[in-house]
Protein backbone atom coordinates (compact mmCIF):
# COMPACT_ATOMS: atom_id res chain seq x y z
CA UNK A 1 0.00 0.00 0.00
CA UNK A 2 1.00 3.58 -0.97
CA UNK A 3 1.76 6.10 1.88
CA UNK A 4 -0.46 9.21 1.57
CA UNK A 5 0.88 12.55 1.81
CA UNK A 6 -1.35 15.40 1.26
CA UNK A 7 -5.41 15.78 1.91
CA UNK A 8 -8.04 17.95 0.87
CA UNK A 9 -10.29 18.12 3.62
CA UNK A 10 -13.62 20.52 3.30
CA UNK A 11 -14.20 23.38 5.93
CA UNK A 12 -14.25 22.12 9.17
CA UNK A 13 -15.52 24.93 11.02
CA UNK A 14 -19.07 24.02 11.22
CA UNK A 15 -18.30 20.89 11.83
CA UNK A 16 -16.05 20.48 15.25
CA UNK A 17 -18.10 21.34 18.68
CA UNK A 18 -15.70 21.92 21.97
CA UNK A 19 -16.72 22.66 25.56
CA UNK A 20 -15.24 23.07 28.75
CA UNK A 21 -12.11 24.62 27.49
CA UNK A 22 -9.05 26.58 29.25
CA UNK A 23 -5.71 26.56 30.04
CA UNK A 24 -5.16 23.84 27.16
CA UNK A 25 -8.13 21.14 29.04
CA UNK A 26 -11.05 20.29 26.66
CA UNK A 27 -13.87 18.86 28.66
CA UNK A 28 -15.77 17.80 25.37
CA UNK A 29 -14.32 17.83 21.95
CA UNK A 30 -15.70 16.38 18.75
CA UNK A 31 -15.63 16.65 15.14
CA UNK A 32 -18.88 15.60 12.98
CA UNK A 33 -16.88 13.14 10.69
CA UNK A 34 -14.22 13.28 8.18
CA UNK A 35 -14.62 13.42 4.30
CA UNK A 36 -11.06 13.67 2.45
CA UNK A 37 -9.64 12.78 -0.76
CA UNK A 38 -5.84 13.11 -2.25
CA UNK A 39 -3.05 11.09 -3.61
CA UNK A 40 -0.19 8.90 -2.81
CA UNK A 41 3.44 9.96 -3.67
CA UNK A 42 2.84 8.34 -7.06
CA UNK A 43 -0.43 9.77 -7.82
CA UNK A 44 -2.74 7.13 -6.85
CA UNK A 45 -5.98 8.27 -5.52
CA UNK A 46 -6.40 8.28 -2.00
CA UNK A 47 -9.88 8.43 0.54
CA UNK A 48 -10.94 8.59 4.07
CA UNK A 49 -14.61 9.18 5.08
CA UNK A 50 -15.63 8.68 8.86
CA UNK A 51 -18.34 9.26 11.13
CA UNK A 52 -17.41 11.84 14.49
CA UNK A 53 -14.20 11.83 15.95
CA UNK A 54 -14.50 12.49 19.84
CA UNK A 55 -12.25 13.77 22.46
CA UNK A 56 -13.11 13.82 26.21
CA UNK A 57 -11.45 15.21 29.66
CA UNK A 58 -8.06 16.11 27.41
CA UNK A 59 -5.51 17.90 28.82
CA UNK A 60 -3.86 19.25 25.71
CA UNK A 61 -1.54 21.98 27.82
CA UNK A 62 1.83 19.16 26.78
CA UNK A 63 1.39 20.18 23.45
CA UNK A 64 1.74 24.10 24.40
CA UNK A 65 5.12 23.08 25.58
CA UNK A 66 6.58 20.88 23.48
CA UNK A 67 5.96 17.97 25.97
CA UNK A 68 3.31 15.10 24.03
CA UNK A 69 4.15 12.42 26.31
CA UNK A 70 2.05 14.68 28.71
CA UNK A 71 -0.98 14.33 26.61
CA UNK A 72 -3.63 12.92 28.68
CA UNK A 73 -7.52 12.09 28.03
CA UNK A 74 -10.11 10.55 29.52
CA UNK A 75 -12.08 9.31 26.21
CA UNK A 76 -11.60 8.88 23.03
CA UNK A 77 -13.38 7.74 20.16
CA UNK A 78 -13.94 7.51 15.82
CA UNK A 79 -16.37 5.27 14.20
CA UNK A 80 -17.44 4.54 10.61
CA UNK A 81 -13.88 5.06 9.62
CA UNK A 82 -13.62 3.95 5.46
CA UNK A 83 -10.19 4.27 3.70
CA UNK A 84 -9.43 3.34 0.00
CA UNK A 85 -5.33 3.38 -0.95
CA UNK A 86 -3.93 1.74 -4.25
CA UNK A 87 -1.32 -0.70 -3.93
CA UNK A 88 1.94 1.08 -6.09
CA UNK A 89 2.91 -2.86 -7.22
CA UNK A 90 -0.76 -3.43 -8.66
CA UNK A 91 -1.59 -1.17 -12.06
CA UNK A 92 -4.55 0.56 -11.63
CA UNK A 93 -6.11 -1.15 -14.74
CA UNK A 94 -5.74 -4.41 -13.38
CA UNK A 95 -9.42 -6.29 -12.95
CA UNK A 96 -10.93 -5.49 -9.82
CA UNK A 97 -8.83 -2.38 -9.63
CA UNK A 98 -5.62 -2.17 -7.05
CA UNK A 99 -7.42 -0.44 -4.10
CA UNK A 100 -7.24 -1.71 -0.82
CA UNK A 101 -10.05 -0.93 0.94
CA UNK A 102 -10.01 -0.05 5.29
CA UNK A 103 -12.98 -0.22 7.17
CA UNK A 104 -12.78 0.24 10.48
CA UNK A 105 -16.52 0.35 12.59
CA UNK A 106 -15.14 1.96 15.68
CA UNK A 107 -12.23 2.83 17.52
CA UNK A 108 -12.29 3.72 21.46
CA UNK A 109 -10.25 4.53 23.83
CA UNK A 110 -10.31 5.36 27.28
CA UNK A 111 -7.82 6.22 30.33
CA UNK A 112 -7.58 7.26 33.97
CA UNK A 113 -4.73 9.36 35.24
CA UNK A 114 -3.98 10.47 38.75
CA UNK A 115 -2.23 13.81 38.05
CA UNK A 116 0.67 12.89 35.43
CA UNK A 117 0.69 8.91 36.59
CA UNK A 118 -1.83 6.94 34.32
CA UNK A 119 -3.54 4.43 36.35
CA UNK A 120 -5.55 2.88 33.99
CA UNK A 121 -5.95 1.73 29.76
CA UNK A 122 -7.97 0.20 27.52
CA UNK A 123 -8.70 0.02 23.80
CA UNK A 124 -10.97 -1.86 21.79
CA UNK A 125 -11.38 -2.24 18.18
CA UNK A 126 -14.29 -2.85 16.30
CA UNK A 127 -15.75 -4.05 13.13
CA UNK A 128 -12.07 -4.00 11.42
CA UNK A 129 -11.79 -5.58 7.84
CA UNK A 130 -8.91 -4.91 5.14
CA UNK A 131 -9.89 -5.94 1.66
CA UNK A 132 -6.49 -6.32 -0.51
CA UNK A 133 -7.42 -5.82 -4.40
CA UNK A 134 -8.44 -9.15 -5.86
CA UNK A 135 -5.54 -8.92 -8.90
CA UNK A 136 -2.54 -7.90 -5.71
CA UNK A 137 -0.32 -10.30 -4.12
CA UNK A 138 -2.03 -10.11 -0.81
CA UNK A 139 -5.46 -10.46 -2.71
CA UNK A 140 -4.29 -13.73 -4.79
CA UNK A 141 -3.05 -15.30 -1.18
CA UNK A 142 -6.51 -14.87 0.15
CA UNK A 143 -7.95 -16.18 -3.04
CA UNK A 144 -6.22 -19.23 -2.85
CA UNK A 145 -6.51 -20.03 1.10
């Protein structure tokens, strides 16, 4: 699979909803869902829709510092996450196309901290599939299990 580097993304600004928020702390943060489109280094045509993206009890202030491993939150969340990517050793022409297709039905993930010490992690992971084109490598294997 092609890495991506550059997305189009439409305006957001209608579209992300915070509360609760000073001194770098979001109580509630969330963005309606995602809707991009661009290409690989190669050219190859590149997608990512998802449903809302949600952030809660973050204490973002690390970042203000140059500190990320200070990032802490409470809640976090994405569902309905959809990406397409071509494969680069797969021609686009090929039958079935050479787009691997991500779906992903939800993402959470939630911690507890005690000041700066985290006390507590989880992470679950639902509804993931990966669907190599038929004509790739990867696809072929599957086809032939």
């Amino acid at each position: 699979m092609a890495s991506a580097r550059h997305y189009d993304l439409p305006r957001a600004d209608d579209r992300i909803a915070a509360g609760a928020v000073g001194d770098g702390k979001v109580g509630h943060a969330e963005l309606a869902g995602i809707d991009g489109a661009g290409k690989t280094d190669e050219g190859g045509p590149v997608t990512i829709k998802s449903g809302p993206v949600v952030l809660d009890g973050a204490d973002l202030s690390s970042l203000l510092t140059a500190n990320p491993g200070g990032l802490r939150f409470s809640r976090f969340s994405w569902t309905n996450v959809a990406i397409t990517a071509p494969d680069k050793d797969t021609p686009a022409t090929a039958a079935g196309g050479n787009l691997y297709t991500i779906n992903l039905g939800a993402l959470t993930a939630g911690a507890t901290f005690d000041g700066s010490i985290p006390l507590k992690g989880a992470m679950s992971i639902k509804g993931l599939s990966v669907q190599p084109p038929t004509a790739a490598v990867a696809g072929q294997q599957l086809k032939a299990e």
